[in-house]
Protein backbone atom coordinates (compact mmCIF):
# COMPACT_ATOMS: atom_id res chain seq x y z
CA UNK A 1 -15.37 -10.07 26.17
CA UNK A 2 -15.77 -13.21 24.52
CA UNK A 3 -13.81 -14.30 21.10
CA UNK A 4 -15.71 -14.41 18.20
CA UNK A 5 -16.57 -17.47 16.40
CA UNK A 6 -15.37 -18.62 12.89
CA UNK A 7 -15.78 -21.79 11.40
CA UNK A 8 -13.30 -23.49 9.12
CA UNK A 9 -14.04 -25.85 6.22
CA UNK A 10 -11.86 -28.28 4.46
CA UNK A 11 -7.87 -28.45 4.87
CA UNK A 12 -6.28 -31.08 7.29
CA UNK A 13 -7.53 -32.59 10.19
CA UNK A 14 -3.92 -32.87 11.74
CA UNK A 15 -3.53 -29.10 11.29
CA UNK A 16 -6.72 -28.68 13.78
CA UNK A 17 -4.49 -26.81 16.61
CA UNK A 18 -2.26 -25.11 14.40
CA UNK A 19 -5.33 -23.41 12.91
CA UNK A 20 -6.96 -23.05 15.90
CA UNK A 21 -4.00 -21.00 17.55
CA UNK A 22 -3.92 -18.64 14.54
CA UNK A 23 -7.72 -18.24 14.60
CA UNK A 24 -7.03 -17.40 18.80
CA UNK A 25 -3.78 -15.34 18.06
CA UNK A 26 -6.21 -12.87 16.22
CA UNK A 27 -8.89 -12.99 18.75
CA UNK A 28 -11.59 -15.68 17.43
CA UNK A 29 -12.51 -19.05 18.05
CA UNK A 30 -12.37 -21.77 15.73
CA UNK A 31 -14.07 -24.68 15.21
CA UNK A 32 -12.63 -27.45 12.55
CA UNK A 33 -15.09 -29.37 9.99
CA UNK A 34 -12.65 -31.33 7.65
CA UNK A 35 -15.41 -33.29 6.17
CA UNK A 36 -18.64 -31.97 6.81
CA UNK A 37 -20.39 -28.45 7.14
CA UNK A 38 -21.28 -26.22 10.08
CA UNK A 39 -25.35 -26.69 10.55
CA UNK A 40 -26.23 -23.14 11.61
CA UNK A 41 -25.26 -19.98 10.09
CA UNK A 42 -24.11 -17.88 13.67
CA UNK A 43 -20.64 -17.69 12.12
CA UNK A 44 -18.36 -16.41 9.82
CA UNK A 45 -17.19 -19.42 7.71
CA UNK A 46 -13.63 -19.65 6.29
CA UNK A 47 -13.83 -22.39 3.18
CA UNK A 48 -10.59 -23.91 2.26
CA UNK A 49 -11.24 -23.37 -1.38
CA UNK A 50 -8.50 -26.27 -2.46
CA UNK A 51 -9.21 -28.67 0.46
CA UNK A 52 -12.94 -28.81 0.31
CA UNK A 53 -15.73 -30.68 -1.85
CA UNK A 54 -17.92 -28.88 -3.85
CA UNK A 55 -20.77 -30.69 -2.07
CA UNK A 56 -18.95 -28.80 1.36
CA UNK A 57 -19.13 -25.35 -0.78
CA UNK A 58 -22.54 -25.87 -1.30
CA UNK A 59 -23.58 -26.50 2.08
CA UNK A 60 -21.56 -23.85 3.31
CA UNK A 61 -23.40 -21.37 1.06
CA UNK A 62 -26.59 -22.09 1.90
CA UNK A 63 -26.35 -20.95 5.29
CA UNK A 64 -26.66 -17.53 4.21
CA UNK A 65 -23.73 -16.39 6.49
CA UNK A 66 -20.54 -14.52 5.26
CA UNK A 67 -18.19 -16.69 3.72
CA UNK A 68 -14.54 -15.71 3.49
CA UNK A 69 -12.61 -18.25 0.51
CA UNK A 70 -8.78 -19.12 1.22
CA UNK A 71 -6.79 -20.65 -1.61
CA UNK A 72 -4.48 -22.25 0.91
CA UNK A 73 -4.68 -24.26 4.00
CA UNK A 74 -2.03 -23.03 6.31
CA UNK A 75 -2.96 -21.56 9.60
CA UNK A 76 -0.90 -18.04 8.35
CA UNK A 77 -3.78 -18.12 5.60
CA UNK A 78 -6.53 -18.56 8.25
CA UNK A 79 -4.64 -15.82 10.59
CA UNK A 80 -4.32 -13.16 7.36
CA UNK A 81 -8.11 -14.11 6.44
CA UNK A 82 -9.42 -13.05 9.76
CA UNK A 83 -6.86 -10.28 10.24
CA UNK A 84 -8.06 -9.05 6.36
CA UNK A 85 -12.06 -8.83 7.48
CA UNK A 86 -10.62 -6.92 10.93
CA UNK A 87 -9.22 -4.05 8.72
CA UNK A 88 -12.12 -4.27 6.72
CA UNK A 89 -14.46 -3.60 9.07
């Protein structure tokens, strides 16, 4: 079974791994954009509400997939974010 995918937008490029091994400690994959948007909407899509442009929110939101919004950027935000949508579903 493969992990599912999430993308992440915003927070800190030197934080890549760290958020990364929470998004794999909860069983999906990440992939990073600090400064740009994903292009396709075949994803969740965390957005780093503080650590993102609104130009990035906008993009992000016209993809038409489900966004989850964090308030902070630590990878035990990501982690609780993808562990909150779990129990939800």
């Amino acid at each position: 079974m493969s992990a599912r995918r999430v993308a992440l937008v915003g927070g800190h490029g030197g934080m890549t791994a760290r958020y990364r091994g929470a998004a794999e400690a909860a069983g999906w994959e990440l992939e990073h954009f600090e400064r740009k948007a994903p292009r396709d909407a075949s994803r969740l899509v965390i957005l780093c509400g503080g650590l993102c442009s609104h130009s990035q929110r906008d993009e992000v939101r016209a993809l038409g997939c489900e966004v989850v919004v964090i308030g902070q950027h630590s990878p035990s935000a990501v982690r609780r974010a993808l562990e909150a949508r779990e129990a939800a579903c």
